[in-house]
PDB file of N, CA and C in Angstrom:
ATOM      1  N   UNK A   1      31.005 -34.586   1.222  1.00  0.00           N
ATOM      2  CA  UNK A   1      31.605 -33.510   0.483  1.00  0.00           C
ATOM      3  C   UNK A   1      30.507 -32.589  -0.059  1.00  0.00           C
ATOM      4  N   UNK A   2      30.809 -31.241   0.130  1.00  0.00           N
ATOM      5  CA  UNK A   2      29.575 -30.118  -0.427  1.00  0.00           C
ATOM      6  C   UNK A   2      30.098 -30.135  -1.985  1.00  0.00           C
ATOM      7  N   UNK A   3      28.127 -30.057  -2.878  1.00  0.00           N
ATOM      8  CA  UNK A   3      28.285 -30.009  -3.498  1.00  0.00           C
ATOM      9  C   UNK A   3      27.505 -29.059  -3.823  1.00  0.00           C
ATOM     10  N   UNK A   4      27.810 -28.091  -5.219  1.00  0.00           N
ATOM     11  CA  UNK A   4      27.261 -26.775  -5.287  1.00  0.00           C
ATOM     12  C   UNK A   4      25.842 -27.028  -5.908  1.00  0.00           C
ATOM     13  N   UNK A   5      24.912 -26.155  -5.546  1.00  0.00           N
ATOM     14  CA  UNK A   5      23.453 -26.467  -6.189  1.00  0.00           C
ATOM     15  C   UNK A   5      23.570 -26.193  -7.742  1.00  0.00           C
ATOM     16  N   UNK A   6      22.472 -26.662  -8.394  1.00  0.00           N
ATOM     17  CA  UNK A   6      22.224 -26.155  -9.584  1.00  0.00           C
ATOM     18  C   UNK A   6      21.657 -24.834  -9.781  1.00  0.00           C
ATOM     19  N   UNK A   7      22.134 -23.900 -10.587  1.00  0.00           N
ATOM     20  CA  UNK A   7      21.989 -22.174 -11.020  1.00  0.00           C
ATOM     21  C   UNK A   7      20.143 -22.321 -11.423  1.00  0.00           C
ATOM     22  N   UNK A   8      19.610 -21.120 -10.666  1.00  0.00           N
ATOM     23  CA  UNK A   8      18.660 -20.810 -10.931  1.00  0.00           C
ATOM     24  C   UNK A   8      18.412 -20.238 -12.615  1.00  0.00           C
ATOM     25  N   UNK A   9      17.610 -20.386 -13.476  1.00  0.00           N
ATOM     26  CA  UNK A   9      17.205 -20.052 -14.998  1.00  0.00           C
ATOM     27  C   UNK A   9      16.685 -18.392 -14.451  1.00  0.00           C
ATOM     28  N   UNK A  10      17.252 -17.839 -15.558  1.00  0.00           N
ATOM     29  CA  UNK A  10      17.294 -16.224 -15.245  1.00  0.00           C
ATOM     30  C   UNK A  10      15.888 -16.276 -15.495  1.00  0.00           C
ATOM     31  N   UNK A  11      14.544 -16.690 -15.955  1.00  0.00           N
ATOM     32  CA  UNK A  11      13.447 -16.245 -16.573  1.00  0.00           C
ATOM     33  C   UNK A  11      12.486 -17.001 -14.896  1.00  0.00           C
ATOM     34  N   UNK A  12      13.011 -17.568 -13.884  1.00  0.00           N
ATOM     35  CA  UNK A  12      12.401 -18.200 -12.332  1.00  0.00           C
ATOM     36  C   UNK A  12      12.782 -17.148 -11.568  1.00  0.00           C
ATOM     37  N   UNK A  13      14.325 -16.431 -11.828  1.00  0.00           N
ATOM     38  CA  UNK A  13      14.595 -15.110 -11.169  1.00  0.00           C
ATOM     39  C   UNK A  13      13.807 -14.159 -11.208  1.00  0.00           C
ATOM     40  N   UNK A  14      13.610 -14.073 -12.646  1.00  0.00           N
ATOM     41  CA  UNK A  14      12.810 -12.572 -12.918  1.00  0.00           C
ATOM     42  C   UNK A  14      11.297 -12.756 -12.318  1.00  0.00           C
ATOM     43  N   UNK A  15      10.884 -14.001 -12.435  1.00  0.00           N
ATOM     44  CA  UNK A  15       9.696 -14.002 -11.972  1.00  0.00           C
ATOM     45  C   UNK A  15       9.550 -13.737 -10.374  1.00  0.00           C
ATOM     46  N   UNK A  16      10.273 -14.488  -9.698  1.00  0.00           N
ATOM     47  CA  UNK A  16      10.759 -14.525  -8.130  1.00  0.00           C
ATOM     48  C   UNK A  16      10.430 -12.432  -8.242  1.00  0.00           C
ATOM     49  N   UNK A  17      11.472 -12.236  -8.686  1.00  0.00           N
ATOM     50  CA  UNK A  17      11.563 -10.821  -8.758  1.00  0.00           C
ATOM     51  C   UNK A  17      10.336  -9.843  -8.685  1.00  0.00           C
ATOM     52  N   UNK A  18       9.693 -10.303 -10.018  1.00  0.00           N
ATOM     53  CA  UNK A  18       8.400  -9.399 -10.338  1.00  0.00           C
ATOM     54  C   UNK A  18       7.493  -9.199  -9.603  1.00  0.00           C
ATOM     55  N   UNK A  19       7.015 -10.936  -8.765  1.00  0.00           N
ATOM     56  CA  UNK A  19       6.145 -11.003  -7.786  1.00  0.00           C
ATOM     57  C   UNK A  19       6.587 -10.157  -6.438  1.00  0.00           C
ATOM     58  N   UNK A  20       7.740 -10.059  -5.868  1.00  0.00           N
ATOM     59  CA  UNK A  20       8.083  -9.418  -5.145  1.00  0.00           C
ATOM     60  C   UNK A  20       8.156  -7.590  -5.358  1.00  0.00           C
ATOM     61  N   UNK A  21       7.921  -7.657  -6.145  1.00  0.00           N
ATOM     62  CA  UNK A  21       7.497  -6.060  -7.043  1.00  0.00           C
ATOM     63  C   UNK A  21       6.616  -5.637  -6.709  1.00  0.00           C
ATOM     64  N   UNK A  22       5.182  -6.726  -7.366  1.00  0.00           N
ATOM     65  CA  UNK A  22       3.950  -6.251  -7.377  1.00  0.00           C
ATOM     66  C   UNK A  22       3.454  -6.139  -6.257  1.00  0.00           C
ATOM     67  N   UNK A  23       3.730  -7.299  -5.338  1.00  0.00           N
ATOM     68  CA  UNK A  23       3.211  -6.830  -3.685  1.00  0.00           C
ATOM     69  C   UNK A  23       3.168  -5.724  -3.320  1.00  0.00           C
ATOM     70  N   UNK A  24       4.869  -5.002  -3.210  1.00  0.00           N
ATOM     71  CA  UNK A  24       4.996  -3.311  -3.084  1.00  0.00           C
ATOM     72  C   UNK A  24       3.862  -2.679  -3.971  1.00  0.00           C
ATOM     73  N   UNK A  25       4.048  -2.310  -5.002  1.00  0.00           N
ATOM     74  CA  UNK A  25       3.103  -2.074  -5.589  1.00  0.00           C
ATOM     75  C   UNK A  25       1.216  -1.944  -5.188  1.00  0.00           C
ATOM     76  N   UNK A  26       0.995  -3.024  -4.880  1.00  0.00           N
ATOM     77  CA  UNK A  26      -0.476  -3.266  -4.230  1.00  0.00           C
ATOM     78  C   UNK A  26      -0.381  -2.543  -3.155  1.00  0.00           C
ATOM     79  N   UNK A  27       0.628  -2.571  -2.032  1.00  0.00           N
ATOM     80  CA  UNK A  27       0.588  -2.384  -0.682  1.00  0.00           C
ATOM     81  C   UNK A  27       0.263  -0.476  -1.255  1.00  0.00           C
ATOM     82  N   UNK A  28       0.842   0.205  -2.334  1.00  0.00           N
ATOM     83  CA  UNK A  28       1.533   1.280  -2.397  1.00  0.00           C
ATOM     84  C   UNK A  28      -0.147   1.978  -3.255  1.00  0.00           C
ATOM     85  N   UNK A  29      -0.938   0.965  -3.717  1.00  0.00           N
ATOM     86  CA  UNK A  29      -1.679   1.982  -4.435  1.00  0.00           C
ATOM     87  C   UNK A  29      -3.718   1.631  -3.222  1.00  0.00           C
ATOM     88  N   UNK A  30      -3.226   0.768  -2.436  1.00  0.00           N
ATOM     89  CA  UNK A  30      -4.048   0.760  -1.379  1.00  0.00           C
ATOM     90  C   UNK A  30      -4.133   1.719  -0.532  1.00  0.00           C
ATOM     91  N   UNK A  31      -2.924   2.001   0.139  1.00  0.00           N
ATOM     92  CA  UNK A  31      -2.062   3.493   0.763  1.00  0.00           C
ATOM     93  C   UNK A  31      -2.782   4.842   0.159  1.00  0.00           C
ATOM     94  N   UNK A  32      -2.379   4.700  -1.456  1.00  0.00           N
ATOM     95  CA  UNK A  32      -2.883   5.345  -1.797  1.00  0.00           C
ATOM     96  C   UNK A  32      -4.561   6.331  -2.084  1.00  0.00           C
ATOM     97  N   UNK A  33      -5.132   5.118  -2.245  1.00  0.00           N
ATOM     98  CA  UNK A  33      -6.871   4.846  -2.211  1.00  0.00           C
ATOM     99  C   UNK A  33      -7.440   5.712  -1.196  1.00  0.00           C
ATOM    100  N   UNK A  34      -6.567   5.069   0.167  1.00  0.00           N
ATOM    101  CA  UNK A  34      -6.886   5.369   1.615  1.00  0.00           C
ATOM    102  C   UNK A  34      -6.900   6.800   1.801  1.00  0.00           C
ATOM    103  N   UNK A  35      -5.506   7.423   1.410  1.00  0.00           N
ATOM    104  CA  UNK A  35      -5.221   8.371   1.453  1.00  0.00           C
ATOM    105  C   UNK A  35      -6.253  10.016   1.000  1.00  0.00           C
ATOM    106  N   UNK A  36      -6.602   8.943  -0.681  1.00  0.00           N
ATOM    107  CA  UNK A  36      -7.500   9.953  -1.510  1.00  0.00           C
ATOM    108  C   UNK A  36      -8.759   9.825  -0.315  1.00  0.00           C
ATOM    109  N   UNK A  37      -9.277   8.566   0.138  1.00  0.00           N
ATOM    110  CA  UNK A  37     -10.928   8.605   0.663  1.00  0.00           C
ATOM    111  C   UNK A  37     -10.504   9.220   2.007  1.00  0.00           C
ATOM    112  N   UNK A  38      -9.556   9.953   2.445  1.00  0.00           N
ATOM    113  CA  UNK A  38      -9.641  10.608   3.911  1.00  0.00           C
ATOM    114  C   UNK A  38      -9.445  11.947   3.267  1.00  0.00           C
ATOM    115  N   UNK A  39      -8.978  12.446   2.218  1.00  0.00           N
ATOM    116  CA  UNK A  39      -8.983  13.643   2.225  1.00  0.00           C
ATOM    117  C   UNK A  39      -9.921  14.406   1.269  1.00  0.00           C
ATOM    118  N   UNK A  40     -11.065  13.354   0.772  1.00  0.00           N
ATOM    119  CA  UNK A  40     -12.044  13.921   0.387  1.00  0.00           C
ATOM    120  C   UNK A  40     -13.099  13.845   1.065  1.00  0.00           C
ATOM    121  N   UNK A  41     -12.591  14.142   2.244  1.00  0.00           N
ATOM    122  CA  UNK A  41     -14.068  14.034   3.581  1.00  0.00           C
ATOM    123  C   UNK A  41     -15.004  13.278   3.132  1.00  0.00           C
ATOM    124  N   UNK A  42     -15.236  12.475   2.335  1.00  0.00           N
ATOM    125  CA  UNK A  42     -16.670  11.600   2.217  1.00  0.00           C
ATOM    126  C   UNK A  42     -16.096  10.116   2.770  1.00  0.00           C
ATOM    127  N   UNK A  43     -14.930   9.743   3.500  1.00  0.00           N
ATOM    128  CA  UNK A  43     -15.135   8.749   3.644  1.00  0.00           C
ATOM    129  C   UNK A  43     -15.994   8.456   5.267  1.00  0.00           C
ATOM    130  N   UNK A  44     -16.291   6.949   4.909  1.00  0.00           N
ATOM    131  CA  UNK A  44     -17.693   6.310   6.439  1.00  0.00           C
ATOM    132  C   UNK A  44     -16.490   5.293   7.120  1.00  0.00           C
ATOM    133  N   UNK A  45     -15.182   4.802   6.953  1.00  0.00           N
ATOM    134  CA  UNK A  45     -15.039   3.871   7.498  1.00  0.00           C
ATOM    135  C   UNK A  45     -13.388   4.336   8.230  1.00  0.00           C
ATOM    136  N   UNK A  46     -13.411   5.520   8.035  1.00  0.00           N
ATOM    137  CA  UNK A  46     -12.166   5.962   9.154  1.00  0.00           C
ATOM    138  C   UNK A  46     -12.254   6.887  10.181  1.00  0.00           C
ATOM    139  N   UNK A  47     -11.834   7.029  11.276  1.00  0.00           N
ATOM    140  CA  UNK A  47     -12.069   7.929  12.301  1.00  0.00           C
ATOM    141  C   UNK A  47     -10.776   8.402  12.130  1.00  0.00           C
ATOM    142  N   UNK A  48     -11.093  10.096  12.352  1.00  0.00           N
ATOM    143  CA  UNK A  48      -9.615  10.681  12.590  1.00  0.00           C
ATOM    144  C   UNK A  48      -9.918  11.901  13.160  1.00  0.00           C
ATOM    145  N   UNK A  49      -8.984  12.886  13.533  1.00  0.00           N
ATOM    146  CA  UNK A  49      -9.328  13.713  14.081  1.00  0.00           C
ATOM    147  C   UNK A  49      -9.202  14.837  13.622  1.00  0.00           C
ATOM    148  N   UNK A  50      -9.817  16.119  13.093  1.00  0.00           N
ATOM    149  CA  UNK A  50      -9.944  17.375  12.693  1.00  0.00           C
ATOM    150  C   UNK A  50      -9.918  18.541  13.411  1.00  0.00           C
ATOM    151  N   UNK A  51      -9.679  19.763  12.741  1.00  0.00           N
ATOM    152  CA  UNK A  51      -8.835  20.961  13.454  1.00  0.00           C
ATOM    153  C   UNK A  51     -10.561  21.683  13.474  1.00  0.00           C
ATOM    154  N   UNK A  52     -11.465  21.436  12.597  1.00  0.00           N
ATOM    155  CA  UNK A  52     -12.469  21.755  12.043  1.00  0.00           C
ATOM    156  C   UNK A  52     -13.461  22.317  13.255  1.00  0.00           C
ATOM    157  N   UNK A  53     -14.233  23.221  13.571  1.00  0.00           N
ATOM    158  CA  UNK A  53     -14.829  23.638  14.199  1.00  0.00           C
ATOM    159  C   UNK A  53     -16.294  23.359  13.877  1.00  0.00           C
ATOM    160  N   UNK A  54     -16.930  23.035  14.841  1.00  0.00           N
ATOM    161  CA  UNK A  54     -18.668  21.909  14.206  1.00  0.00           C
ATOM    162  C   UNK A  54     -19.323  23.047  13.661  1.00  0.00           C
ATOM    163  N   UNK A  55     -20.112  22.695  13.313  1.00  0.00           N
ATOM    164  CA  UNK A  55     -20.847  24.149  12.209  1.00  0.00           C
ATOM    165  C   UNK A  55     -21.969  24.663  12.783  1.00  0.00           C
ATOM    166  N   UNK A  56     -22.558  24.207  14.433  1.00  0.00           N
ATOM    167  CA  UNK A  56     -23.652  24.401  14.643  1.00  0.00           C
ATOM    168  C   UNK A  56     -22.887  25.219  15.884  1.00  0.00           C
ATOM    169  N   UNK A  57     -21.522  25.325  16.664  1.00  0.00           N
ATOM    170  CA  UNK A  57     -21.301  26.502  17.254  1.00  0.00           C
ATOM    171  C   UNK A  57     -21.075  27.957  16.380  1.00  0.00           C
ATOM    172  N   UNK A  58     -21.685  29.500  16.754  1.00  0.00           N
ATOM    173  CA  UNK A  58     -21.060  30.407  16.155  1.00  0.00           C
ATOM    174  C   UNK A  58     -19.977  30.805  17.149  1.00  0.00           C
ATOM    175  N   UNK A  59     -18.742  31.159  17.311  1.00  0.00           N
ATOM    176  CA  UNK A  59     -17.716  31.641  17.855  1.00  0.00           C
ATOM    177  C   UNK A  59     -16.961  32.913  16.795  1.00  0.00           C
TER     178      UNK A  59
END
């Protein structure tokens, strides 16, 4: 015969919860980081590609 589990304590929820928060969070201000070090042209560890014309042709 099924028997019903015992109820989770709202304060194991919230935690369950929070941690599942902060991950987003991390994932969201890494993103972010990335974002700032590509568009302040000084970053060394991404390749991407630019519209930019090299500075040593004159055209």
């Amino acid at each position: 015969m099924a028997v019903p589990k015992k109820r989770t304590s709202g304060s194991k929820k919230k935690i369950r919860n929070r941690m599942w928060r902060d991950g987003s969070v991390k994932v969201a201000a890494r993103a972010l980081s990335s974002a700032r070090s590509i568009l302040s042209g000084r970053s060394k560890s991404f390749y991407y590609v630019t519209n930019e014309k090299a500075s040593g042709t004159n055209d």
